[in-house]
N, C-alpha and C. Protein backbone atom coordinates (compact mmCIF):
# COMPACT_ATOMS: atom_id res chain seq x y z
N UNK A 1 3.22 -13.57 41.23
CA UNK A 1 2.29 -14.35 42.03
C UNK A 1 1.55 -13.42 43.00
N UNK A 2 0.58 -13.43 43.30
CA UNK A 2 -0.33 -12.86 44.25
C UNK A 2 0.02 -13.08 46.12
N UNK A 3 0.10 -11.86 46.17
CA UNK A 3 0.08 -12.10 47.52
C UNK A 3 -0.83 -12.93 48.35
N UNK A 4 -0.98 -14.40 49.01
CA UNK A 4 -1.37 -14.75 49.41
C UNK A 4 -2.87 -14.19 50.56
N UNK A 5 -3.80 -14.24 50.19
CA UNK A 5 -4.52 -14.05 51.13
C UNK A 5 -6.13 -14.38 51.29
N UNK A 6 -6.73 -13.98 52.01
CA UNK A 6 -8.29 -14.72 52.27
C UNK A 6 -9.52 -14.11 51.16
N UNK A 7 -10.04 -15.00 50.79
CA UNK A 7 -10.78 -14.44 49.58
C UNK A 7 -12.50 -14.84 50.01
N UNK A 8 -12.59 -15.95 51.03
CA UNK A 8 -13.67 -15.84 51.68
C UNK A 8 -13.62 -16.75 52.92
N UNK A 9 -14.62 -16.73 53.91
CA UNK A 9 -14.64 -17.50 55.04
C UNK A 9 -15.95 -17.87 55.36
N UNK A 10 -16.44 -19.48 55.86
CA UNK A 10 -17.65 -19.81 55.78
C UNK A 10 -17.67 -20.55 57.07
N UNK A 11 -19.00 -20.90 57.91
CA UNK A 11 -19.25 -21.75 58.95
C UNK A 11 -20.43 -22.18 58.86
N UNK A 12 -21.02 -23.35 59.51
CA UNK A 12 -22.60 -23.76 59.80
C UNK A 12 -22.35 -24.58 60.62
N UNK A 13 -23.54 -24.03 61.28
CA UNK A 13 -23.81 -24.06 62.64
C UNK A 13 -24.57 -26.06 63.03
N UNK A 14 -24.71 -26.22 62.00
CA UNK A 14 -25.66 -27.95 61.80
C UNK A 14 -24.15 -28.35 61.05
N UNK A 15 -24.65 -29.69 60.60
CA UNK A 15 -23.88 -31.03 60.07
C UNK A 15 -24.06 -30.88 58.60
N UNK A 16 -24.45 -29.57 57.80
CA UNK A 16 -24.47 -29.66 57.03
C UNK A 16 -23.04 -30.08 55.75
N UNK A 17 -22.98 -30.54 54.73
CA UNK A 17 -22.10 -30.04 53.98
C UNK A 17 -21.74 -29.33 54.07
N UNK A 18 -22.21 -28.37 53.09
CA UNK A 18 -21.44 -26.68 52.57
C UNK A 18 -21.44 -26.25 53.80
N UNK A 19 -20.97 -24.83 53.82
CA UNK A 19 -20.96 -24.11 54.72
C UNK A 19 -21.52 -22.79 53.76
N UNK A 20 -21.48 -21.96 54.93
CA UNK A 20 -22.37 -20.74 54.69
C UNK A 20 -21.47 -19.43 54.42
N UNK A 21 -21.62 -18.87 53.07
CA UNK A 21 -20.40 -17.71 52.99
C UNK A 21 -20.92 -16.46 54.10
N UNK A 22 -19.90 -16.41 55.06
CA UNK A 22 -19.99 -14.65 56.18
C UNK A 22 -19.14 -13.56 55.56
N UNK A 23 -19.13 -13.07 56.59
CA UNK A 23 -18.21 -11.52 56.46
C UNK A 23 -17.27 -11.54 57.16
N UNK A 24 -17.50 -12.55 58.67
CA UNK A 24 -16.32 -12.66 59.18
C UNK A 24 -16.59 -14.13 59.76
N UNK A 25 -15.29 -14.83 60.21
CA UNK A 25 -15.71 -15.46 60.95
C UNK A 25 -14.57 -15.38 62.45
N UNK A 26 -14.84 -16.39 63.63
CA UNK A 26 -14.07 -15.82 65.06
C UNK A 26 -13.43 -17.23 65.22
N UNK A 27 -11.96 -17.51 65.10
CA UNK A 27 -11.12 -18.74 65.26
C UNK A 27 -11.20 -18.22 66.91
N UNK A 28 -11.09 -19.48 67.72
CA UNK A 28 -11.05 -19.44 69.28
C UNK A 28 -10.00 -21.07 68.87
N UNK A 29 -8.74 -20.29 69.74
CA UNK A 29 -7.63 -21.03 70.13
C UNK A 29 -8.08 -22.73 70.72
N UNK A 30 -7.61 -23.75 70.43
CA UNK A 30 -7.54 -24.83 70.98
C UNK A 30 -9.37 -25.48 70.31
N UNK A 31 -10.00 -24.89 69.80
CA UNK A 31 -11.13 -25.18 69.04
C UNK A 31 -11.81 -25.11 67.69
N UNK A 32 -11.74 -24.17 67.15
CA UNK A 32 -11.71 -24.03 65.97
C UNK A 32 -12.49 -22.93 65.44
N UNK A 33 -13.69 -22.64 64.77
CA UNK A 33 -14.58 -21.78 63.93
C UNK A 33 -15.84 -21.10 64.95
N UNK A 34 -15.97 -20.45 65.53
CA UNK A 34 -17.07 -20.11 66.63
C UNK A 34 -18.51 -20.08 65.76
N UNK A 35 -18.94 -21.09 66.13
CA UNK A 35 -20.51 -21.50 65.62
C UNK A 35 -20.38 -21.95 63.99
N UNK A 36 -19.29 -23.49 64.17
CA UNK A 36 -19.15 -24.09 63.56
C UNK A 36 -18.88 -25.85 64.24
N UNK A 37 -20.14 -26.62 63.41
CA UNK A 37 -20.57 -27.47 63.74
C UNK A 37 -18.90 -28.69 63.96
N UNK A 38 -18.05 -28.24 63.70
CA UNK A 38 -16.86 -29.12 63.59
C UNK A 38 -16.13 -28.78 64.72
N UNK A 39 -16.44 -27.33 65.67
CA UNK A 39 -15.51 -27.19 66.74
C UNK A 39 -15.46 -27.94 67.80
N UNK A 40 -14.32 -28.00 68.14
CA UNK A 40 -14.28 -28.54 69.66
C UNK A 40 -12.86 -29.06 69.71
N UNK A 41 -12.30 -29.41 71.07
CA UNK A 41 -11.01 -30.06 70.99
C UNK A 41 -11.42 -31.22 70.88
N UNK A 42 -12.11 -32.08 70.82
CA UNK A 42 -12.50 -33.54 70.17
C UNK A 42 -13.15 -33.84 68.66
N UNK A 43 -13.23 -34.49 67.73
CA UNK A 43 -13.36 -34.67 67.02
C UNK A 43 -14.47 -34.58 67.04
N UNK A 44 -15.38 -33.90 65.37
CA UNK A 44 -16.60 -33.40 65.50
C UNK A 44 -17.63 -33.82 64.41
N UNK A 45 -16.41 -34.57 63.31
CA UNK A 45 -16.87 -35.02 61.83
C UNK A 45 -17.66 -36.64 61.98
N UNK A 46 -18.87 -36.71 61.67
CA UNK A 46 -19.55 -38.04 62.34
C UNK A 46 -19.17 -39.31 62.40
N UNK A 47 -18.68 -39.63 61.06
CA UNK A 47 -17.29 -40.66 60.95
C UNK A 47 -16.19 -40.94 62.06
N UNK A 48 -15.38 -39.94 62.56
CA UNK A 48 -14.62 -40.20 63.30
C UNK A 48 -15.58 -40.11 64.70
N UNK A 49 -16.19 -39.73 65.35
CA UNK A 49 -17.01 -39.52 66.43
C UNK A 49 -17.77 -41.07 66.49
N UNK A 50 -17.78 -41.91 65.54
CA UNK A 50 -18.29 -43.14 65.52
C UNK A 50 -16.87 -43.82 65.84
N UNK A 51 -15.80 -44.16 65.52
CA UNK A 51 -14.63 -45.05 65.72
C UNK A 51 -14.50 -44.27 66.97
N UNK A 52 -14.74 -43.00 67.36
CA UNK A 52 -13.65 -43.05 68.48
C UNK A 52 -13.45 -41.83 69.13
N UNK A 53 -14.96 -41.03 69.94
CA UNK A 53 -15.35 -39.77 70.27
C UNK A 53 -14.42 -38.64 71.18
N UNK A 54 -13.35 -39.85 71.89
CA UNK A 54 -12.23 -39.12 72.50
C UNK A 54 -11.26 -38.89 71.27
N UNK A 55 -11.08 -38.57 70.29
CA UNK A 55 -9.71 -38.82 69.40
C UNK A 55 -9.47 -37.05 69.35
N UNK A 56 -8.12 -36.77 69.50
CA UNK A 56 -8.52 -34.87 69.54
C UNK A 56 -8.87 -34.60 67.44
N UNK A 57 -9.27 -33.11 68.13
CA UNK A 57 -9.63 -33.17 66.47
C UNK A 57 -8.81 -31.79 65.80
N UNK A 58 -8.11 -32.74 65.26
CA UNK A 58 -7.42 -31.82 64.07
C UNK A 58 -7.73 -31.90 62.80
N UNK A 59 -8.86 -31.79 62.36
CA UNK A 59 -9.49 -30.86 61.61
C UNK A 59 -10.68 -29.34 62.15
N UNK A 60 -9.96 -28.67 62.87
CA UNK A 60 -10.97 -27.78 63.59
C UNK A 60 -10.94 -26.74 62.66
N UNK A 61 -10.22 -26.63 61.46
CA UNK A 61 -10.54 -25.41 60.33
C UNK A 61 -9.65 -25.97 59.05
N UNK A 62 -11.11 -26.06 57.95
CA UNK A 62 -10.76 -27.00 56.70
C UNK A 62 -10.13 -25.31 55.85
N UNK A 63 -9.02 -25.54 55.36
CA UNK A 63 -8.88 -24.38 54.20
C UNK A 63 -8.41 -24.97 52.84
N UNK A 64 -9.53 -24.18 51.69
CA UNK A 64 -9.21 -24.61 50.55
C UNK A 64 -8.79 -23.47 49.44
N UNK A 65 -7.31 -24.19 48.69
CA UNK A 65 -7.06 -23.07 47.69
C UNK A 65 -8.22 -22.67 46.23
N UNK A 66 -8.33 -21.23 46.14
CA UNK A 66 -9.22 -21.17 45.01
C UNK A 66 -8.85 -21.58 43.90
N UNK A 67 -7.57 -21.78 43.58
CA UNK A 67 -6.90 -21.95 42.46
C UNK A 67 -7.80 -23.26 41.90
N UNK A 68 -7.92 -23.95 43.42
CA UNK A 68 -8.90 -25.61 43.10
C UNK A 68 -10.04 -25.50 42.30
N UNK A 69 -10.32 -24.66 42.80
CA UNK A 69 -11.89 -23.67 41.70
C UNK A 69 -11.79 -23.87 40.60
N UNK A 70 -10.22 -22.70 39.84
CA UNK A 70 -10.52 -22.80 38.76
C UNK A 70 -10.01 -23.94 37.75
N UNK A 71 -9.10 -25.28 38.34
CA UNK A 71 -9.33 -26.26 37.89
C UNK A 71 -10.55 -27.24 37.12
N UNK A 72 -11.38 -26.47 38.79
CA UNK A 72 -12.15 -27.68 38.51
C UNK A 72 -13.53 -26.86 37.41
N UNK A 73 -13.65 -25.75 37.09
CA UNK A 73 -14.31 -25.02 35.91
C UNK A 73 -13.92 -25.62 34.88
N UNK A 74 -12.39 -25.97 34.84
CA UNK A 74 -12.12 -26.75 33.39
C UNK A 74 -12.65 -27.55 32.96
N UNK A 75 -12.96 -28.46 34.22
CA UNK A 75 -13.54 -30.03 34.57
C UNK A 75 -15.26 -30.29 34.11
N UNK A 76 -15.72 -28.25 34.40
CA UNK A 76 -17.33 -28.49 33.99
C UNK A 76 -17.58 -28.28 35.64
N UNK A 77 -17.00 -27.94 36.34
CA UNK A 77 -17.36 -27.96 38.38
C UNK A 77 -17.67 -26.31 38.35
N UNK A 78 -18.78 -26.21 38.81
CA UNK A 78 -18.54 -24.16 39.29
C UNK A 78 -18.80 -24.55 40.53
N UNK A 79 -17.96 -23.73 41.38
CA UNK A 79 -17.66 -24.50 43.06
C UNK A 79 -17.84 -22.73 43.36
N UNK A 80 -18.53 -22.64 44.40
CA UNK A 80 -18.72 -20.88 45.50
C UNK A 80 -18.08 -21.54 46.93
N UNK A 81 -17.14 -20.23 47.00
CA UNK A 81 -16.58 -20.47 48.66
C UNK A 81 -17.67 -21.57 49.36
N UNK A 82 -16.79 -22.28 50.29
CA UNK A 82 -17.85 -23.21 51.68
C UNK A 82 -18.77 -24.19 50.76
N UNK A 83 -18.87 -23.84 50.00
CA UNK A 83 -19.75 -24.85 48.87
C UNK A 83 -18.95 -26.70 49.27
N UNK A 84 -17.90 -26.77 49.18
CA UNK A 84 -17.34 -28.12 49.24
C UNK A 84 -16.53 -28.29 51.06
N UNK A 85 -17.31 -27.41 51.84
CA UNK A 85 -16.82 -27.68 53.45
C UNK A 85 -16.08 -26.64 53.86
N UNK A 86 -15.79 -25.76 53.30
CA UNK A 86 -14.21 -25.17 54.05
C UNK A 86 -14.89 -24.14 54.77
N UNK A 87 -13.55 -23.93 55.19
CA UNK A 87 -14.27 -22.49 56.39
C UNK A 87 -12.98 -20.96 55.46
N UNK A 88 -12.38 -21.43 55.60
CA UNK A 88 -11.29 -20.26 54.67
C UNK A 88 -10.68 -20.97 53.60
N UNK A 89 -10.93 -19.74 52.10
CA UNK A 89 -10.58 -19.97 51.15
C UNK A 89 -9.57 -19.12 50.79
N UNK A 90 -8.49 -19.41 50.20
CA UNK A 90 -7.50 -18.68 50.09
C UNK A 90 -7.23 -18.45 48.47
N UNK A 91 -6.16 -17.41 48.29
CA UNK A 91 -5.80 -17.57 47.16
C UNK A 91 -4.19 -16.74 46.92
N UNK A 92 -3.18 -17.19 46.25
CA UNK A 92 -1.76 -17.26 45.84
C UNK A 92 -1.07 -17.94 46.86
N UNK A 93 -1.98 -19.27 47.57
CA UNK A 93 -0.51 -19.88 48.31
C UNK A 93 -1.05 -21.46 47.92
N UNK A 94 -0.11 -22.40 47.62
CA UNK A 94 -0.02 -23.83 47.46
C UNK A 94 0.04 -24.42 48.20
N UNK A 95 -1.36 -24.58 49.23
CA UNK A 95 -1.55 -25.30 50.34
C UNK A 95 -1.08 -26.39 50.67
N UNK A 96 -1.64 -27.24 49.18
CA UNK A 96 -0.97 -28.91 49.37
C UNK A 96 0.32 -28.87 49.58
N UNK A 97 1.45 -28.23 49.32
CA UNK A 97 2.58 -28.20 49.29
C UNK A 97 3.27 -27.49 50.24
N UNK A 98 2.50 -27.62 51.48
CA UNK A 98 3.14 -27.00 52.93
C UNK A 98 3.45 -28.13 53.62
N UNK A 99 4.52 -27.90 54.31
CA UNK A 99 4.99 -29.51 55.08
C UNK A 99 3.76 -28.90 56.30
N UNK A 100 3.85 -30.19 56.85
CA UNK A 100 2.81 -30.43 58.53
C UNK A 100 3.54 -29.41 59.68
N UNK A 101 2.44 -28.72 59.99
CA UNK A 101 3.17 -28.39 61.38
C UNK A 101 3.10 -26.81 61.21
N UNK A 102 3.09 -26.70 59.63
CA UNK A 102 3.08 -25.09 59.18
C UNK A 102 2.20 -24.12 59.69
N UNK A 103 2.93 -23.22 59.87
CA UNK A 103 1.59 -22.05 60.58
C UNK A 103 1.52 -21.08 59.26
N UNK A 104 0.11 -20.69 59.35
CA UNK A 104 -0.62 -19.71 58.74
C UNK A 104 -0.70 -18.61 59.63
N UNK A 105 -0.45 -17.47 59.49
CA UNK A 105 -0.87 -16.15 59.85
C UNK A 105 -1.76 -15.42 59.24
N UNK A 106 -3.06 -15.65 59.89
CA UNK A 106 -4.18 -15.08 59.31
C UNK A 106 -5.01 -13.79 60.16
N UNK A 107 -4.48 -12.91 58.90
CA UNK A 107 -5.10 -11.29 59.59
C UNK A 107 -3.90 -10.94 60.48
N UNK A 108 -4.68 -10.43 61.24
CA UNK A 108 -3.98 -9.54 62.68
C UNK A 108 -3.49 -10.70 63.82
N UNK A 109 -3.78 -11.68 64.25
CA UNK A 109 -4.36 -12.62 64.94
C UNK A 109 -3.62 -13.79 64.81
N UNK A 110 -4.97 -14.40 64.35
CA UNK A 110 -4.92 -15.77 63.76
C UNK A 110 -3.97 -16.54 63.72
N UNK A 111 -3.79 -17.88 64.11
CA UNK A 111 -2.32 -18.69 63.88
C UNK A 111 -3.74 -19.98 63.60
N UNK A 112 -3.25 -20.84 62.56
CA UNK A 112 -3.41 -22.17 62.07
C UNK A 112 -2.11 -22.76 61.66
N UNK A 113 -2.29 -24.17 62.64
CA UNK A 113 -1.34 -24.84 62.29
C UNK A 113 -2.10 -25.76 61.49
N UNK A 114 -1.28 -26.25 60.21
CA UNK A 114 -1.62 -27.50 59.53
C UNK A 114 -1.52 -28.89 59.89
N UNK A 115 -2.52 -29.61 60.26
CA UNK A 115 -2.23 -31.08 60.18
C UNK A 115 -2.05 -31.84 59.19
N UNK A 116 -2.78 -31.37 58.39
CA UNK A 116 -2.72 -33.29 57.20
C UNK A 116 -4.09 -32.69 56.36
N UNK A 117 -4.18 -33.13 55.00
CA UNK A 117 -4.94 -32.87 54.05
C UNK A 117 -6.45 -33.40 54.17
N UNK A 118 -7.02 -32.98 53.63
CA UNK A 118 -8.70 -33.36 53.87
C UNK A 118 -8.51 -34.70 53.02
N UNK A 119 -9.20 -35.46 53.49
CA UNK A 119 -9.53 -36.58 53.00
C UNK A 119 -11.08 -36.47 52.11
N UNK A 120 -10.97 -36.14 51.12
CA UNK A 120 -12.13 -36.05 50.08
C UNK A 120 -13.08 -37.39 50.76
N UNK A 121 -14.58 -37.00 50.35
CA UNK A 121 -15.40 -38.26 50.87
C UNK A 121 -16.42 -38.14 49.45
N UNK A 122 -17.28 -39.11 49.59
CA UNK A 122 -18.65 -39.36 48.59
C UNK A 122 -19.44 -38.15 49.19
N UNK A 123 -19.71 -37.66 49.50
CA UNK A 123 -20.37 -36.19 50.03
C UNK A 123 -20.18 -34.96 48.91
N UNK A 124 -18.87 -35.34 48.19
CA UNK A 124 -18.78 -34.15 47.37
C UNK A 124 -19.92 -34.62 46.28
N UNK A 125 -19.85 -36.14 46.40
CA UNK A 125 -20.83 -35.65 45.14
C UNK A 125 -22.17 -35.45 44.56
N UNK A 126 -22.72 -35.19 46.42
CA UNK A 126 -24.07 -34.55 46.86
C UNK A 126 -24.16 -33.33 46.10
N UNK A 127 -22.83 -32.76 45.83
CA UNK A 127 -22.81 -31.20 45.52
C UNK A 127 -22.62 -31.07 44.45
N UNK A 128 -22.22 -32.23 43.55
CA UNK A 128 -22.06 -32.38 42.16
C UNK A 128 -21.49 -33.68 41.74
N UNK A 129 -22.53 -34.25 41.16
CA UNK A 129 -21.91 -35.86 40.27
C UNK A 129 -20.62 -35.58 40.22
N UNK A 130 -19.84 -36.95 40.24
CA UNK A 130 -18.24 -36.79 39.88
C UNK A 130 -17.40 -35.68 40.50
N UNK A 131 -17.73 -34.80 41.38
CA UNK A 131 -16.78 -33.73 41.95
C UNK A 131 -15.28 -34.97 42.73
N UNK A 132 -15.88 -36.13 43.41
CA UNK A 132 -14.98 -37.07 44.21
C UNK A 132 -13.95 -37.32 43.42
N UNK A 133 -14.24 -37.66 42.38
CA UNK A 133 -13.03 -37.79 41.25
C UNK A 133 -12.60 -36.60 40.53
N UNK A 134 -13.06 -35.58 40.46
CA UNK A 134 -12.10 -34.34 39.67
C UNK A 134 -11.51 -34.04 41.45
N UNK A 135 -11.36 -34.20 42.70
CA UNK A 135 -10.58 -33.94 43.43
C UNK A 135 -9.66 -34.52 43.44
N UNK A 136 -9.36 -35.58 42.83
CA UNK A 136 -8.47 -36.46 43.31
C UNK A 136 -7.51 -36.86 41.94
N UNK A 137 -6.49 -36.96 42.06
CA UNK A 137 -5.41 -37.36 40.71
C UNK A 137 -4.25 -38.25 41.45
N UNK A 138 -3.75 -39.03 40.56
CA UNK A 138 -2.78 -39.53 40.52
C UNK A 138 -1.05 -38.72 39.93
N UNK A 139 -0.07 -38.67 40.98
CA UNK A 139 1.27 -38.50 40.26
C UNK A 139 2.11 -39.61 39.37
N UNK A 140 3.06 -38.85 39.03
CA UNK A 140 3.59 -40.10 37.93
C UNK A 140 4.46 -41.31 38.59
N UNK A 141 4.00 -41.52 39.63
CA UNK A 141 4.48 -43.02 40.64
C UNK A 141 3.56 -43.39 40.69
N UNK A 142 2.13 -43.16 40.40
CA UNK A 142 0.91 -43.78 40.72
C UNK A 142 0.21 -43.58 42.31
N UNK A 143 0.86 -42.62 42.59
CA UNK A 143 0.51 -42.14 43.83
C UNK A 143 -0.81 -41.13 43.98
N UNK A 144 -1.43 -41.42 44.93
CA UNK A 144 -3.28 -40.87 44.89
C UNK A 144 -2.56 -39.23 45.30
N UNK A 145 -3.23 -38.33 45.11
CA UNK A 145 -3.45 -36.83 45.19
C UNK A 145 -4.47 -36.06 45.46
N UNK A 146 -4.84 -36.22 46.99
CA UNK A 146 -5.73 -35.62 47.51
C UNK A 146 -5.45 -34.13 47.38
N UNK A 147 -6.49 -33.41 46.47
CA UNK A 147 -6.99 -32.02 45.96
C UNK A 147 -7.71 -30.87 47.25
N UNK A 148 -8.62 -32.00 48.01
CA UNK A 148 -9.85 -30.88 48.53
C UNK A 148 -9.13 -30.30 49.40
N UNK A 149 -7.71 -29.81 49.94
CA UNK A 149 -7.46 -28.68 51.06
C UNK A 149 -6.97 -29.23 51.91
N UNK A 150 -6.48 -28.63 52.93
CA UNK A 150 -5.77 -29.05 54.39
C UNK A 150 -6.48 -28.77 55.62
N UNK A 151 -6.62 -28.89 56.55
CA UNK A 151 -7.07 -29.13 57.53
C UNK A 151 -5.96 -28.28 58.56
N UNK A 152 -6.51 -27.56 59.68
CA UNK A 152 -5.70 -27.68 60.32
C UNK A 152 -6.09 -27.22 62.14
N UNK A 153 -5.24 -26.70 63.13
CA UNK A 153 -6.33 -26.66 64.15
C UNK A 153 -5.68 -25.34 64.81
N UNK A 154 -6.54 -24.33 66.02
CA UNK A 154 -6.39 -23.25 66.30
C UNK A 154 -5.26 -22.85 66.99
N UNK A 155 -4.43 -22.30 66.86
CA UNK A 155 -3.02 -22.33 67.79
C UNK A 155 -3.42 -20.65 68.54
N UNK A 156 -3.57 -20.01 67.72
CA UNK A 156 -4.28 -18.32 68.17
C UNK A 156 -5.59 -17.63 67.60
N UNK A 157 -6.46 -17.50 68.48
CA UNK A 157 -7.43 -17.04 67.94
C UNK A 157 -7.44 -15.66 67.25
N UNK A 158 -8.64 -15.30 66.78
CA UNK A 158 -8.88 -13.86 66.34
C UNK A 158 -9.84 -13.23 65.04
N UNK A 159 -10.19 -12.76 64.90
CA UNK A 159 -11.16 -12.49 63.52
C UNK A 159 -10.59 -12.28 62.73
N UNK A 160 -11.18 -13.11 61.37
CA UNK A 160 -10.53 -13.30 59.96
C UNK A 160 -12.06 -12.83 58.63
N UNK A 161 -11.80 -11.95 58.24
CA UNK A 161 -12.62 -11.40 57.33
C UNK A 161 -12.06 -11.19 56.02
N UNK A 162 -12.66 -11.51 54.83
CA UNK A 162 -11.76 -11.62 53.00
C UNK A 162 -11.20 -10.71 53.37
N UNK A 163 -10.07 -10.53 52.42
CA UNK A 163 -9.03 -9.69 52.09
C UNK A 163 -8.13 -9.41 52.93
N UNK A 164 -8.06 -10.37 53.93
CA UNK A 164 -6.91 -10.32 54.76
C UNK A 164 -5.79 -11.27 54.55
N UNK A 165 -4.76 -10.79 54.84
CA UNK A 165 -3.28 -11.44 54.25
C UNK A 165 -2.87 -12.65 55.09
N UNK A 166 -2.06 -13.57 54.62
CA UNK A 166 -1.74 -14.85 54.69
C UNK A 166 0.05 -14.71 54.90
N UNK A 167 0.57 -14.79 56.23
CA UNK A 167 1.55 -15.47 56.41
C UNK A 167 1.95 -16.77 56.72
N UNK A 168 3.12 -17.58 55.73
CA UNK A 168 3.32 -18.22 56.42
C UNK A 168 4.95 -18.56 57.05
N UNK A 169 4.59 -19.59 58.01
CA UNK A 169 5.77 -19.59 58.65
C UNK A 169 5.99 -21.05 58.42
N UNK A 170 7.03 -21.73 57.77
CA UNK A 170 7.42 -23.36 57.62
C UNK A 170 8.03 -23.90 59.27
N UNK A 171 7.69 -25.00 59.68
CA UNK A 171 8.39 -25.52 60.84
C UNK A 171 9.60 -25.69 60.27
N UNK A 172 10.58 -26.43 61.64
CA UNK A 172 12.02 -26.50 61.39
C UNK A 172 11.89 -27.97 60.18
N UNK A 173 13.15 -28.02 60.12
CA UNK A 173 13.49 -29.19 59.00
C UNK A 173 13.86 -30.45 60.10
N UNK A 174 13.97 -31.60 59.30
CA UNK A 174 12.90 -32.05 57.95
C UNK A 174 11.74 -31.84 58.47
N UNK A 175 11.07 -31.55 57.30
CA UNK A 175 9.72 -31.30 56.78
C UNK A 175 8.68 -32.41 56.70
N UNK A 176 7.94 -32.29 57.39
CA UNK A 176 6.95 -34.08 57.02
C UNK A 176 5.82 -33.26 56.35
N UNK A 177 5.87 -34.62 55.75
CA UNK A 177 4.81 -34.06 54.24
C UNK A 177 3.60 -34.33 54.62
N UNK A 178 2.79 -33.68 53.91
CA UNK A 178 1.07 -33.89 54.71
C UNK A 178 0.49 -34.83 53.89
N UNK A 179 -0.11 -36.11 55.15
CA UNK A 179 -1.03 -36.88 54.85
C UNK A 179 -2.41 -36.62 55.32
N UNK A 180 -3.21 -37.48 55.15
CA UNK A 180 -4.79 -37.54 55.56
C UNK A 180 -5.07 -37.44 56.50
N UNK A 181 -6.04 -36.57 57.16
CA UNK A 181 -6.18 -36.48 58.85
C UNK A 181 -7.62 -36.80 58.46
């Protein structure tokens, strides 16, 4: 298996969808992506800023595995980093399958803790017919399987540029499993 680590990092500065592939980008503790339209310690995504503009926001940095990529090539999807929201794309670690609470060690720096999985929206499929449904699957309980990435928010800042390595650290036990933030 591949050593876990950053394969690209994206921000925009507007409400756009995608985001924009950089060279680096600057996590600032307690906020999120520096000159990224989602930072702040309050919620920044327009949806939630409509129910409820005080709510804190833990989604201040979306990360998605590439592996999702090459799924979704099978599917007929060619997806480029930030293309579907994220700000860091990773590759050899099984995001979905980190309990809540997990820290990422990214670079020199960096601490992300995980909240809860992205909640896929109709937006993906601005970026491609049907992408909403190749994100999403069912397990064999009939249980939904949110695909598009985890979410999570700044615990330590610091600059994160590709090819930098990915620790992680699991919280104590039990483990709560990640839902939708």
């Amino acid at each position: 298996m591949k050593k876990p680590k950053i394969i690209g990092v994206s921000k925009s500065e507007s409400h756009t969808f995608s985001k924009f592939s950089c060279e680096r980008i600057t996590l600032i503790k307690g906020l999120g992506v520096k000159g990224d339209a989602h930072m702040g310690k309050t919620v920044k995504h327009r949806s939630r800023v409509v129910k409820d503009p005080t709510q804190p926001n833990l989604r201040q940095v979306h990360l998605i595995h590439s592996e999702l990529f090459e799924e979704l090539k099978e599917k007929g999807f060619y997806i480029n980093n930030g293309e579907i929201g994220e700000n860091i794309t990773t590759v050899g670690i099984d995001l979905l399958s980190l309990p809540r609470n997990t820290i990422l060690k990214l670079g020199q720096e960096a601490k992300v803790k995980i909240t809860g999985l992205r909640n896929p929206c109709n937006q993906l499929n601005s970026v491609k017919e049907g992408l909403m449904k190749a994100v999403l699957d069912y397990d064999e309980n009939g249980n939904l399987i949110r695909k598009a990435g985890v979410m999570g928010v700044v615990v330590e800042g610091g600059e994160l540029s590709v090819g930098e390595e990915i620790e992680i650290v699991l919280p104590e036990k039990p483990y709560l499993a990640l839902e939708r933030v």
